[in-house]
C-alpha atoms as a PDB file:
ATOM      1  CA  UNK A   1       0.000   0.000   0.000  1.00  0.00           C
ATOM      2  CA  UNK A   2       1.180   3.140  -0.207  1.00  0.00           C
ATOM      3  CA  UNK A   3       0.268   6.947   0.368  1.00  0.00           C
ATOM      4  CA  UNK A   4       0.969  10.708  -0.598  1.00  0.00           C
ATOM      5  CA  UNK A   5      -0.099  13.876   0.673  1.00  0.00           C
ATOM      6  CA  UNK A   6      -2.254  15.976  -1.647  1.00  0.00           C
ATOM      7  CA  UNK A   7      -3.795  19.585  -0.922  1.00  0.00           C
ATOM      8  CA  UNK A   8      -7.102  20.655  -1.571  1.00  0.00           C
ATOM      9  CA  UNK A   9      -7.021  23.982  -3.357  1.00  0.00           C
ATOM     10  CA  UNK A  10      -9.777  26.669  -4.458  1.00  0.00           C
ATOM     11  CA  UNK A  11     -13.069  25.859  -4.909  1.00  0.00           C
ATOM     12  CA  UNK A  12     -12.279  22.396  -2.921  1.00  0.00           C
ATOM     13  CA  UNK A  13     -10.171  21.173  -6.293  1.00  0.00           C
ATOM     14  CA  UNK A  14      -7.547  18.123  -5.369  1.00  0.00           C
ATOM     15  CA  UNK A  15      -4.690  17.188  -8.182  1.00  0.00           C
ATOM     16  CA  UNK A  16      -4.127  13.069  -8.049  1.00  0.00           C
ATOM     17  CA  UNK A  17      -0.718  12.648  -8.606  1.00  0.00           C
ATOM     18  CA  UNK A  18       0.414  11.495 -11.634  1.00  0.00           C
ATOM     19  CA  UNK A  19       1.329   7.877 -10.657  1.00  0.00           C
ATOM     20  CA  UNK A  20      -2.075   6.894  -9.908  1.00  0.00           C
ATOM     21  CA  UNK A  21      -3.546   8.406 -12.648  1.00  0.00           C
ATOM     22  CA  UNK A  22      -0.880   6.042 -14.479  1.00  0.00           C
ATOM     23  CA  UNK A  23      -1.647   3.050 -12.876  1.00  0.00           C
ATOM     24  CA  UNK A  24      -5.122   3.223 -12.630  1.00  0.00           C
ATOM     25  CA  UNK A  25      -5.708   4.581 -15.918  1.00  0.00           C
ATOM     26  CA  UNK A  26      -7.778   7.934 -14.763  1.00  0.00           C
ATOM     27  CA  UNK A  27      -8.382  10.599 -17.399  1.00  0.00           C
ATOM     28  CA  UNK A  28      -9.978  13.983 -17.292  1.00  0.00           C
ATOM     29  CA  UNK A  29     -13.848  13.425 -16.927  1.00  0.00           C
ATOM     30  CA  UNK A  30     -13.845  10.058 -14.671  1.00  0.00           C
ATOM     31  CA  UNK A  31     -15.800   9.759 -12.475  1.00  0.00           C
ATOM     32  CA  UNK A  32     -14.459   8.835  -8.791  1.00  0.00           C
ATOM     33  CA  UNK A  33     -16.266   7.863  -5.712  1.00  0.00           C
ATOM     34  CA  UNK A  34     -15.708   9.054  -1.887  1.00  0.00           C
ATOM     35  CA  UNK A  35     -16.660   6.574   0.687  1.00  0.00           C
ATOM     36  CA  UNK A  36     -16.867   7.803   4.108  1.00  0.00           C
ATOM     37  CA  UNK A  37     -15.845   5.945   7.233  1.00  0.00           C
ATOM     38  CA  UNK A  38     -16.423   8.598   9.649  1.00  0.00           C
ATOM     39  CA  UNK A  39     -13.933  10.310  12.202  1.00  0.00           C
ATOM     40  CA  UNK A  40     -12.586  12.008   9.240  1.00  0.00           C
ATOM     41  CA  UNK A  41     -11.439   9.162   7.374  1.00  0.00           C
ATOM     42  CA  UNK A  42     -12.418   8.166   3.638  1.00  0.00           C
ATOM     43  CA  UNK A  43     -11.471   6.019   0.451  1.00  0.00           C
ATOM     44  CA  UNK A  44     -11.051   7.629  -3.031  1.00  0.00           C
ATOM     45  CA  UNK A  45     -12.287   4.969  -5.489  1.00  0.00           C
ATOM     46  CA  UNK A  46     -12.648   4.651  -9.592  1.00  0.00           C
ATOM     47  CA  UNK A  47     -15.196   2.333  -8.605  1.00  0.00           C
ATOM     48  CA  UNK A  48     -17.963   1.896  -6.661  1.00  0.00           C
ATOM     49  CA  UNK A  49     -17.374  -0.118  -3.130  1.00  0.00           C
ATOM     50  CA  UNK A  50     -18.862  -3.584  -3.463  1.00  0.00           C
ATOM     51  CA  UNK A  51     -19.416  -3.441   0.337  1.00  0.00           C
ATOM     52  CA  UNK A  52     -22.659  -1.286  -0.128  1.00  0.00           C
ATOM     53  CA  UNK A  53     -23.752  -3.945  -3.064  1.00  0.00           C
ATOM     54  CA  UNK A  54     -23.113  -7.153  -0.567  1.00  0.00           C
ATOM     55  CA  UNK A  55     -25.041  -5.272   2.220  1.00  0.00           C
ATOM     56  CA  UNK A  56     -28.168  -5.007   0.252  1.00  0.00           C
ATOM     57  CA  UNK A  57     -27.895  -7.918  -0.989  1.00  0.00           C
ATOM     58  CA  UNK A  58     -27.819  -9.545   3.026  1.00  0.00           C
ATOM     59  CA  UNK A  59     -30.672  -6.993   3.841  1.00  0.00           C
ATOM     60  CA  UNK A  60     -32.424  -8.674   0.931  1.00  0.00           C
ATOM     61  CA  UNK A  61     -32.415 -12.129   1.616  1.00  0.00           C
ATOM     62  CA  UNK A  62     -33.116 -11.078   5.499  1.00  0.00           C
ATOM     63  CA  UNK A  63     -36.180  -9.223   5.130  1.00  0.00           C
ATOM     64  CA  UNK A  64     -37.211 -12.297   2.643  1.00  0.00           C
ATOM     65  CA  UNK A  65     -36.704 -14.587   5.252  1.00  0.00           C
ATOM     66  CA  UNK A  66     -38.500 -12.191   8.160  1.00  0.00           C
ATOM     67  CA  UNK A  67     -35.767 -10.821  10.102  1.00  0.00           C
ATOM     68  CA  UNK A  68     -34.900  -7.345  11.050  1.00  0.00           C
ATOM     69  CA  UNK A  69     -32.338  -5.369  12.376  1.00  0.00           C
ATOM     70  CA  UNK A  70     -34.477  -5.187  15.597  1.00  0.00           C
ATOM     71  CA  UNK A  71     -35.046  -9.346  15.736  1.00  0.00           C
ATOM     72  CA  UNK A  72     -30.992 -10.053  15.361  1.00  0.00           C
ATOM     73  CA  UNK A  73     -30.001  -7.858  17.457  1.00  0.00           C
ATOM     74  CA  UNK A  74     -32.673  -9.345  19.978  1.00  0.00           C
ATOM     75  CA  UNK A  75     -31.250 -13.085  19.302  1.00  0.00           C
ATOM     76  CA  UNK A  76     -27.866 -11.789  19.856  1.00  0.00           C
ATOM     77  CA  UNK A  77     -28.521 -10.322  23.190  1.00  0.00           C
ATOM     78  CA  UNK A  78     -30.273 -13.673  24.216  1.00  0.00           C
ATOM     79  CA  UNK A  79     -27.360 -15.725  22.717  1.00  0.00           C
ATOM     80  CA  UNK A  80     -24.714 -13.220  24.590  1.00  0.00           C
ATOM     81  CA  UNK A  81     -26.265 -13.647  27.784  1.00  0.00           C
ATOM     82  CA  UNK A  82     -27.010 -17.432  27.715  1.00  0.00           C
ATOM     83  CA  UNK A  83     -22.667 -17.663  27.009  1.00  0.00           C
ATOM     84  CA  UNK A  84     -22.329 -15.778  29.716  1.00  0.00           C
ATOM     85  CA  UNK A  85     -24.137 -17.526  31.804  1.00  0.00           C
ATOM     86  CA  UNK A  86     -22.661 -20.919  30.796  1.00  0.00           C
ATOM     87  CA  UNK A  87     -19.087 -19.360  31.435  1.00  0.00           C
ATOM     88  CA  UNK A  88     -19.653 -17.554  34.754  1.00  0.00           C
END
């Protein structure tokens, strides 16, 4: 992996340096995608993340099945506190 140090300049405008450009083949026009991961970090991608695409796709097949959000996290409590009480 590695990383540079670029600086935003007027009107919020960032320069890629040439070497990525290079090696991932970016021209004038592309289109690139900011992922944020909050506390101030994020990822600068030519592509879209496929993590969004996989978590639909689990939400899918969840809400197919009947579960929500709400009913996991309500097994999970029950599971966390029958290990604990196994292992107390």
């Amino acid at each position: 992996m590695s990383t540079t140090t670029i600086q935003i300049r007027k009107k919020g405008t960032i320069t890629l340096p040439i070497k990525f450009r290079r090696k991932y083949n970016l021209d004038e026009g592309n289109v690139l995608h900011l992922t944020d991961l909050g506390q101030g970090d994020f990822v600068l991608s030519p592509r879209l993340s496929h993590v969004d695409e996989l978590a639909d796709e689990i939400a899918y097949r969840l809400r197919d099945k009947g579960e929500t959000l709400e009913s996991m996290l309500r097994t999970l409590r029950e599971v966390r506190e029958e290990y604990a009480a196994e292992h107390a």
